[in-house]
Protein backbone atom coordinates (compact mmCIF):
# COMPACT_ATOMS: atom_id res chain seq x y z
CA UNK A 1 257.53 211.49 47.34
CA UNK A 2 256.29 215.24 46.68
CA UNK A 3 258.71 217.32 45.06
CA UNK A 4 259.06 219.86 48.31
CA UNK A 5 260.31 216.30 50.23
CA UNK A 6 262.62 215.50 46.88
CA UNK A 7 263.93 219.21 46.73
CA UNK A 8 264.61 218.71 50.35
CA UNK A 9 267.03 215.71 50.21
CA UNK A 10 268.89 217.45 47.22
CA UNK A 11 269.61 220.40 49.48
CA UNK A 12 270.65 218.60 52.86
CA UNK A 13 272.89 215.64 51.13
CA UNK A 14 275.93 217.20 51.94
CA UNK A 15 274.52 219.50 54.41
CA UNK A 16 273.24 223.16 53.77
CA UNK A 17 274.85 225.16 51.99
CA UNK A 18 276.34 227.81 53.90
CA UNK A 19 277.64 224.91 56.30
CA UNK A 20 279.49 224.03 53.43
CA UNK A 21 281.32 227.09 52.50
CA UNK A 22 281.64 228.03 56.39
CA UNK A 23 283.33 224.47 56.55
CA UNK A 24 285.89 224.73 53.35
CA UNK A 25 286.59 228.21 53.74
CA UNK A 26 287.31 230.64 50.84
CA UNK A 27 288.71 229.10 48.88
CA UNK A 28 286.42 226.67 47.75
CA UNK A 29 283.68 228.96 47.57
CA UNK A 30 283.44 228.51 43.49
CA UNK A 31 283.13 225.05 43.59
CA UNK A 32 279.86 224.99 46.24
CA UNK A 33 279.05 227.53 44.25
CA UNK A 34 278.70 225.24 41.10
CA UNK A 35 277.57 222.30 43.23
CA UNK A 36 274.74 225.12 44.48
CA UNK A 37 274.05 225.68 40.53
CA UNK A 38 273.80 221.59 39.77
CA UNK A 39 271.51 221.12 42.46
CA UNK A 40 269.40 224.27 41.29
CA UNK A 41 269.29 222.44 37.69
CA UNK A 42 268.04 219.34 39.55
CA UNK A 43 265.41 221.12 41.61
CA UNK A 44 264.36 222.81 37.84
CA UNK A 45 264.72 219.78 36.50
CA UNK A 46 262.03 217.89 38.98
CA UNK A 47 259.64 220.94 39.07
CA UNK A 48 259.28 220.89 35.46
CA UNK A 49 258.67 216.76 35.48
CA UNK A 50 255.72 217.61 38.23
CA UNK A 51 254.15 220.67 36.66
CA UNK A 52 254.21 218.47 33.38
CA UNK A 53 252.46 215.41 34.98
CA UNK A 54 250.38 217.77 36.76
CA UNK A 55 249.76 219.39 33.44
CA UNK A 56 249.00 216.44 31.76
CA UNK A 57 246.54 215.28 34.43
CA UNK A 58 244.50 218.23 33.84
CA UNK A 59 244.58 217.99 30.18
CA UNK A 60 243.54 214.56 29.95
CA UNK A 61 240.31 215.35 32.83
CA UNK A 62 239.58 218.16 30.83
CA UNK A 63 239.14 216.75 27.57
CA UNK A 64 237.17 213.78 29.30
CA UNK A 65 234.87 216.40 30.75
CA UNK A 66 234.63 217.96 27.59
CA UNK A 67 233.93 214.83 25.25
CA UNK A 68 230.90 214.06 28.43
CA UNK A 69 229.66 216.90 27.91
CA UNK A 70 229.61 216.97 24.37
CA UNK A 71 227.77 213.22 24.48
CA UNK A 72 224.90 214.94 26.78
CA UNK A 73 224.58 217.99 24.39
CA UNK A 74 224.17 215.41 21.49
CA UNK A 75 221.61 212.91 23.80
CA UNK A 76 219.35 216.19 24.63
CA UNK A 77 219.41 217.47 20.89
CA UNK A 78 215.85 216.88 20.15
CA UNK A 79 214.72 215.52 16.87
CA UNK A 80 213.67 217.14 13.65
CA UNK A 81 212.89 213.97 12.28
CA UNK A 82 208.66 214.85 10.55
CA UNK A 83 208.01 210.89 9.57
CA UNK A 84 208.77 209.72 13.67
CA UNK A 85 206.50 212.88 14.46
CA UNK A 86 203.35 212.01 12.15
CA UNK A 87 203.44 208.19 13.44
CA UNK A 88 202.97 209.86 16.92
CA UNK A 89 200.47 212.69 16.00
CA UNK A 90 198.43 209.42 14.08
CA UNK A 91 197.90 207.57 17.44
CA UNK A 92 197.47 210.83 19.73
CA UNK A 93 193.96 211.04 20.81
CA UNK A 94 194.56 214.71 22.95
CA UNK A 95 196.53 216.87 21.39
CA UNK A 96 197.06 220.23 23.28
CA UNK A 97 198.93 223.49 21.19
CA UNK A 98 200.17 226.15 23.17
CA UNK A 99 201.15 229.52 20.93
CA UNK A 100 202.91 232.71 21.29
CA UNK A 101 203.26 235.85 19.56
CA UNK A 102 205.46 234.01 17.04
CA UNK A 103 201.94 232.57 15.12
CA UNK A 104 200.82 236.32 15.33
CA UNK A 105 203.59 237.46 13.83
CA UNK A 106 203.58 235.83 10.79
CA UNK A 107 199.80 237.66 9.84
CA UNK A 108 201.67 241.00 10.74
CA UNK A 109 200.95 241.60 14.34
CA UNK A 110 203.29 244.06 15.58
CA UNK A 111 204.67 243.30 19.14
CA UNK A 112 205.36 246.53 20.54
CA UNK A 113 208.35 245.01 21.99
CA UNK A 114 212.61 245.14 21.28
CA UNK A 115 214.30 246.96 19.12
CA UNK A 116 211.59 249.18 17.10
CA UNK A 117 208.60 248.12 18.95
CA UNK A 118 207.43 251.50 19.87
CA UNK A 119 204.45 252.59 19.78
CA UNK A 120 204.90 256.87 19.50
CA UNK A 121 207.68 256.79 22.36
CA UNK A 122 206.57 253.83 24.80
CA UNK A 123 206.73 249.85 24.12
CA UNK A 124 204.23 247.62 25.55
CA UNK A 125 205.33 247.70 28.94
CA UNK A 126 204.88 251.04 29.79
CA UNK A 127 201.38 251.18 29.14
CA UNK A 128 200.11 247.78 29.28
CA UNK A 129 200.49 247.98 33.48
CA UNK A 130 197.66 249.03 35.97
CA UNK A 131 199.72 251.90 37.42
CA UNK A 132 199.80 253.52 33.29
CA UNK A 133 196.13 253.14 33.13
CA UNK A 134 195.56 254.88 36.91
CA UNK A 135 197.87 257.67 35.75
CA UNK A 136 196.40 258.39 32.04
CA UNK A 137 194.02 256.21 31.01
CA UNK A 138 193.37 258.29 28.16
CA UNK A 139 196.72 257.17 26.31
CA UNK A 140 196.22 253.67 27.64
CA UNK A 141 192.78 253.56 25.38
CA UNK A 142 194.62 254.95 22.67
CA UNK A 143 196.99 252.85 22.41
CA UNK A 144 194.75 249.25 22.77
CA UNK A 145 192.18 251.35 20.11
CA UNK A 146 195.22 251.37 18.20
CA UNK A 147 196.10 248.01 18.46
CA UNK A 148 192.06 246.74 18.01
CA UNK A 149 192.22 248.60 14.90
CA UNK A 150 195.09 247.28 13.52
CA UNK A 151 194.22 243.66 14.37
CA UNK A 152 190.64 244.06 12.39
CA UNK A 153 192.95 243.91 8.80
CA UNK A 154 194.64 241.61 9.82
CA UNK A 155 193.93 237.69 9.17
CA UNK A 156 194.45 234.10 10.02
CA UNK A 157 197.51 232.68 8.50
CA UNK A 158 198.18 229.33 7.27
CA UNK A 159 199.31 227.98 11.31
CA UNK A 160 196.42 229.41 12.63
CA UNK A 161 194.25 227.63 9.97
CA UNK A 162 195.83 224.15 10.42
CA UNK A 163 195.70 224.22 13.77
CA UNK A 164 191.89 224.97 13.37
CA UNK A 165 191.30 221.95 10.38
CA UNK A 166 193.08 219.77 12.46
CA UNK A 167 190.69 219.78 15.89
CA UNK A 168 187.32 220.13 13.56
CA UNK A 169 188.86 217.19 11.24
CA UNK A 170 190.17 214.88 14.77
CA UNK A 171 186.63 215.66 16.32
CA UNK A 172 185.20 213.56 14.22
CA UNK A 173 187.64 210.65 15.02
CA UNK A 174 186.85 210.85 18.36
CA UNK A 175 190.12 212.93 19.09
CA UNK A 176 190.72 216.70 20.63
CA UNK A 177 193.00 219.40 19.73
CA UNK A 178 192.75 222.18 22.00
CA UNK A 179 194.59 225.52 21.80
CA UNK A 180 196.35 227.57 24.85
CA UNK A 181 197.04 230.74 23.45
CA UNK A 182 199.22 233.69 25.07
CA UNK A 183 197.81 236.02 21.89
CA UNK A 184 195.62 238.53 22.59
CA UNK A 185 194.49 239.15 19.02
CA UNK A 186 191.70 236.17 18.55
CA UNK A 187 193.09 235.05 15.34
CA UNK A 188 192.64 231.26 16.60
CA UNK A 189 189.09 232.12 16.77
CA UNK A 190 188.83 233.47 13.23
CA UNK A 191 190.17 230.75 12.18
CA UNK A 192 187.83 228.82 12.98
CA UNK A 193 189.44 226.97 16.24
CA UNK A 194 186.77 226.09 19.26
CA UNK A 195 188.41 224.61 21.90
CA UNK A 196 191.24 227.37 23.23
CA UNK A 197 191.66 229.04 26.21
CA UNK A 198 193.20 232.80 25.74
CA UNK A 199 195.40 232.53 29.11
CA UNK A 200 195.99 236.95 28.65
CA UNK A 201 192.77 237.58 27.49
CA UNK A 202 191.80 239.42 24.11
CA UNK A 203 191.63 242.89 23.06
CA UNK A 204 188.28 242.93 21.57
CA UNK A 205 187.14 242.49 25.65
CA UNK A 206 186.45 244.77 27.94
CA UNK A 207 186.02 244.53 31.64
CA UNK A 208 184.76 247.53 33.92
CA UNK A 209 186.99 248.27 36.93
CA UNK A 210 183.42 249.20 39.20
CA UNK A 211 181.53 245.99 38.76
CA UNK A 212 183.69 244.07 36.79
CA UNK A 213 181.98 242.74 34.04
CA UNK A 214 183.15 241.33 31.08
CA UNK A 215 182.42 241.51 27.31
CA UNK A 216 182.67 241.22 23.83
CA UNK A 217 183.04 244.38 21.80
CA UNK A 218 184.18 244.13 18.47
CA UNK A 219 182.83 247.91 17.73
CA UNK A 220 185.03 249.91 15.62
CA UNK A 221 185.73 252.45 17.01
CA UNK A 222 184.96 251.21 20.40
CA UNK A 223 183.80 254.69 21.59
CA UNK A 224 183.22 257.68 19.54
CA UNK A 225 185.85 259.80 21.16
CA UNK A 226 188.38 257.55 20.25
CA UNK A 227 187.99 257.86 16.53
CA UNK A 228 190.46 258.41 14.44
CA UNK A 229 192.75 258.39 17.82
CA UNK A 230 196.09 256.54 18.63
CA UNK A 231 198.01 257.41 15.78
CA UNK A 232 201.46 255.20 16.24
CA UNK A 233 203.80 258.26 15.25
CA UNK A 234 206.23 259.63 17.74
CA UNK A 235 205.76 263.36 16.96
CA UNK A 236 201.48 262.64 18.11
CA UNK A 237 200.23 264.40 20.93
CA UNK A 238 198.13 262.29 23.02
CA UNK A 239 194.29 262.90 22.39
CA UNK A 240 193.38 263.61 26.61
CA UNK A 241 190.42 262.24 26.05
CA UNK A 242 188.37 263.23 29.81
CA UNK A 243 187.73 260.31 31.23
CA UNK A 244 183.78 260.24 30.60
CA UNK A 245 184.48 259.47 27.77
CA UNK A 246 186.17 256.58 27.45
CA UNK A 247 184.76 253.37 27.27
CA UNK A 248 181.72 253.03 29.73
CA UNK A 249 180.22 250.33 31.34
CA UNK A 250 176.61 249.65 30.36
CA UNK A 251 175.66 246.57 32.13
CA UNK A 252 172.20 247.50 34.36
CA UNK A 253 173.55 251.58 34.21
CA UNK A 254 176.60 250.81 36.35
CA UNK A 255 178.46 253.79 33.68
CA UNK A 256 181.76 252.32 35.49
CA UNK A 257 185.17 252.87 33.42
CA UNK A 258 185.69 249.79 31.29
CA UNK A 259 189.65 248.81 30.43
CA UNK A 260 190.70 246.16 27.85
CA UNK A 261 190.28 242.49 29.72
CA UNK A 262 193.55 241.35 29.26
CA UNK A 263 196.33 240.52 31.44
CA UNK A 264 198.81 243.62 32.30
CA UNK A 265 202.40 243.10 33.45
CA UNK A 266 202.29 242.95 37.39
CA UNK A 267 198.65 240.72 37.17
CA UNK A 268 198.32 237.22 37.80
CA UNK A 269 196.48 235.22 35.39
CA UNK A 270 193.04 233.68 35.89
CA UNK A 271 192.83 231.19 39.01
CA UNK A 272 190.11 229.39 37.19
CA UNK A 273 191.40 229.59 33.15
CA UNK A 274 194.98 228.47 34.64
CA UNK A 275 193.28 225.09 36.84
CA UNK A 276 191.41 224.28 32.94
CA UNK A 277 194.48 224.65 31.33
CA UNK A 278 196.44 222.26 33.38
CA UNK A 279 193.67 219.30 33.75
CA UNK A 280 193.77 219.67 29.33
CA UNK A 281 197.73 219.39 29.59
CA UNK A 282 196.90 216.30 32.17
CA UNK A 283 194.83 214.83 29.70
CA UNK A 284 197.41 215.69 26.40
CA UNK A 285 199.18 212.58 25.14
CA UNK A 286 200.98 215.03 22.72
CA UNK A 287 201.60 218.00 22.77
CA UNK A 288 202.89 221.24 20.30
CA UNK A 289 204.94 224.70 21.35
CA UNK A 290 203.94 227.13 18.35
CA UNK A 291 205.73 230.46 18.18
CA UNK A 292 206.67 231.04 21.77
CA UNK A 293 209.80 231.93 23.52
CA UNK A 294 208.86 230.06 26.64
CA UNK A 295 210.11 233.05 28.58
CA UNK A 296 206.79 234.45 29.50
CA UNK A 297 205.87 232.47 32.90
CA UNK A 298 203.75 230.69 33.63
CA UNK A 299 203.29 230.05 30.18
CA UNK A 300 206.99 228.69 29.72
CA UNK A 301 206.15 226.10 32.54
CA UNK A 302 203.27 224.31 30.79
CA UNK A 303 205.03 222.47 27.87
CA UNK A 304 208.30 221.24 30.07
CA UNK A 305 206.22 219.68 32.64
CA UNK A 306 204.11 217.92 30.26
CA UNK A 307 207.69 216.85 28.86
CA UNK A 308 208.91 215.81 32.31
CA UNK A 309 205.87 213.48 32.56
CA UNK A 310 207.27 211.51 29.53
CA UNK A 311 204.83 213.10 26.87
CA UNK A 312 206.49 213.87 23.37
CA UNK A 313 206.70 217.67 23.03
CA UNK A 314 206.92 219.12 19.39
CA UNK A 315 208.56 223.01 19.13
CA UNK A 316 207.67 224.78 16.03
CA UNK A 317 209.81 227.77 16.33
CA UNK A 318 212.11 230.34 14.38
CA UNK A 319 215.13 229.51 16.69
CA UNK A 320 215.88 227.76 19.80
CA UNK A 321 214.50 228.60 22.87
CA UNK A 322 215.77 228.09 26.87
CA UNK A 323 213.12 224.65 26.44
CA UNK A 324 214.03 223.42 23.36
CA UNK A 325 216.55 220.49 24.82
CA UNK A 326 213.99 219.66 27.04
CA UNK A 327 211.38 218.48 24.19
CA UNK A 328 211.16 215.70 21.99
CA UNK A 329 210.81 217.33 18.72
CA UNK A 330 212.43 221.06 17.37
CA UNK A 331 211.01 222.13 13.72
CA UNK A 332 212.84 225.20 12.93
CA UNK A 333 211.02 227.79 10.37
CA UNK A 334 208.09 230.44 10.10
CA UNK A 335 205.07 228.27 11.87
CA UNK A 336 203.51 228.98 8.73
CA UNK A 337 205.35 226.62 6.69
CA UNK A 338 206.77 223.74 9.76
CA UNK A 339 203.57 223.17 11.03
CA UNK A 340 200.94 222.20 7.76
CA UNK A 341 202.42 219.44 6.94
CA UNK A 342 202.89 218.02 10.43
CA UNK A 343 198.91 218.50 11.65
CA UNK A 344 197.66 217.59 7.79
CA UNK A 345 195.54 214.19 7.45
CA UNK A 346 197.62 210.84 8.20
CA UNK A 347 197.60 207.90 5.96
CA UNK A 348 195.85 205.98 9.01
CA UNK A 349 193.21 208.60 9.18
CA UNK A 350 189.40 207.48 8.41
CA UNK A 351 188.08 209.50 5.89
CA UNK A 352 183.99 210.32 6.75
C-alpha cells in the first residue's frame, strides 16, 4: 500500500474532518481536534518509516555501486610489476617505442609550453602555425634558429641511449625495435637509433614553400642573417630580418623561402609516414609509451589501439596519463631511470 493510499484511510475512518466537527457541534471541537493531532502523528509517523526504507534503499544501491566501481578501478590498474615485463620483452620479436617530449626533457629540452614556456612573450603555439609564419616570418626563423641552437648542446640521455642499444643489440637476434617519435629534436638519431619515424618532423629540416623540397641542414647558423638572432628574453626586439634573407632554397636555383619541415598546429601529418607507422604497430607484439601525454592526436591513438588488439602496452611516464588504465604496464619515474633496466639484456638473450 503507498503511503498517500495509507494516509488516506487514516483521514476518512471516521469521515473527514470537518464532517466531524459540523456533526458534534461546538462543543466537541477539542476533542476532533486532538483526534486531528493523533492522526497527524500517525501520518508523521508512516512518512518517516517510508522516507527511511526509501533511504535505506538508496544507501545500500549506492554503496553497491560504489564497491563495483571500486572492483573495476582496481581490475584496470595496470601493473608495475618489472620481472612479468622482462619475461614478455624476452619473447617479443617487434618491439615498437613511441616517445614524447617527456624523453626530451630529461636532456634539457625546453618545451615552450605551460606555465613559463615562453619564449620572449609567445609559447609555441603562437608561432609554430602557418598563419605566424605568413604574417612575420622573420620572428618565426628566429625563434626555430633559437631552438636549433639550443638543441646542438644538448645530448642523448640515458632513455634515448637504451632505446638505441636495445634495437642494434635485438638486430642481431633476429628481432626489431623501432622508434615513433613526436620529438622534433633528433636526439633518437644521435643516439644512435636507425629504425624511427619522426611523425612532426625535425628542426634541423627545412622544406621550401615554392617547390617544396626537403633537407638536411645542420648549419649553424643556418643563414648568416640569423646570427647571433633569437635571443629568448622578453625585453628583445625582433631582428626584421627582410625576407631575402632568410633561409633560401637552393635546389636547381629555385631561391624559394625555405621554413623548418616540421609539423605546425593546424597541419595534418604525413599521409605516407602515418600508413608506415601503423603497418610497424600491426606488426608490434609489444609495445612501449615513453614520455608522452597521449594528448597530442593522432599520436595518443597509436598505443591504445595496439592495446585494444590484445598487445601488452608498457607506459614509462612521470605521472598518469588519460591512457594509462588502458595499458598493461605503468612504470612511474624520469624515463631516464624506469626504462634501462627494462630494455637491458635478458638472461635468455644469446650473447654473439
Amino acid at each position: 500500500m503507498s503511503v498517500f493510499a495509507e494516509c488516506t484511510l487514516i483521514r476518512n475512518r471516521d469521515g473527514p474532518f470537518h464532517d466531524r466537527t459540523l456533526r458534534h457541534g461546538h462543543g466537541s471541537v477539542y476533542k476532533h481536534l486532538h483526534e486531528a493531532t493523533e492522526d497527524c502523528k500517525i501520518i508523521l509517523m508512516i512518512l518517516l518509516q517510508f522516507t527511511s526504507r526509501r533511504l535505506v534503499s538508496h544507501v545500500c544501491r549506492l554503496t553497491n555501486s560504489v564497491s563495483r566501481q571500486r572492483s573495476l578501478v582496481e581490475m584496470a590498474r595496470p601493473s608495475s610489476d618489472m620481472a612479468e615485463f622482462r619475461q614478455i620483452f624476452a619473447k617479443a620479436k617487434h618491439i615498437a617505442v613511441i616517445t614524447g617530449a617527456g624523453v626530451s626533457a630529461e636532456s634539457g629540452v625546453p618545451t615552450f609550453r605551460g606555465a613559463g614556456g615562453y619564449w620572449r612573450k609567445w609559447q609555441s603555439q603562437d608561432l609554430a602555425t602557418p598563419e605566424a609564419f605568413s604574417r612575420n616570418p622573420s620572428r618565426v626563423w628566429e625563434f626555430y634558429h633559437y631552438r636549433r641552437e639550443v638543441m646542438l648542446t644538448k645530448n642523448p640521455n640515458p632513455a634515448h641511449l637504451a632505446i638505441a642499444e636495445c634495437e642494434a643489440r635485438l638486430s642481431k637476434q633476429g628481432r626489431t625495435v623501432i622508434v615513433i617519435t613526436q620529438n622534433i629534436d633528433e636526439l633518437h638519431k644521435r643516439a644512435g637509433s636507425k629504425h624511427m619515424w619522426e611523425i612532426h618532423g625535425s628542426l634541423f629540416k627545412t622544406r621550401c614553400i615554392t617547390c617544396g623540397n626537403v633537407t638536411e641542414n645542420h648549419n649553424s647558423p643556418i643563414c648568416p642573417a640569423l646570427e647571433g638572432k633569437g635571443a629568448p628574453d622578453p625585453d628583445t626586439d625582433d631582428a626584421r630580418i627582410p625576407v631575402e634573407n632568410l633561409p633560401r632554397c637552393e635546389e636547381n636555383g629555385c631561391n624559394g623561402l625555405l621554413r623548418p619541415h616540421v609539423v605546425w598546429f593546424g597541419e595534418t601529418l604525413d599521409s605516407n609516414v602515418l600508413t608506415q607507422v601503423e603497418e610497424q604497430l600491426e606488426m608490434c607484439d609489444l609495445c612501449l609509451v615513453v614520455g608522452t601525454s597521449s594528448i597530442v592526436y593522432p599520436a595518443a591513438m597509436f598505443a591504445p589501439q595496439v592495446a585494444a588488439r590484445g598487445v601488452p602496452v608498457a607506459e614509462f611516464n612521470m605521472e598518469t596519463t588519460p591512457a594509462t588504465t588502458r595499458f598493461r604496464f605503468h612504470f612511474q619515474g624520469p624515463c631516464g631511470l624506469t626504462l634501462p633496466p627494462a630494455l637491458a639484456r635478458h638472461d635468455s638473450e644469446i650473447i654473439s
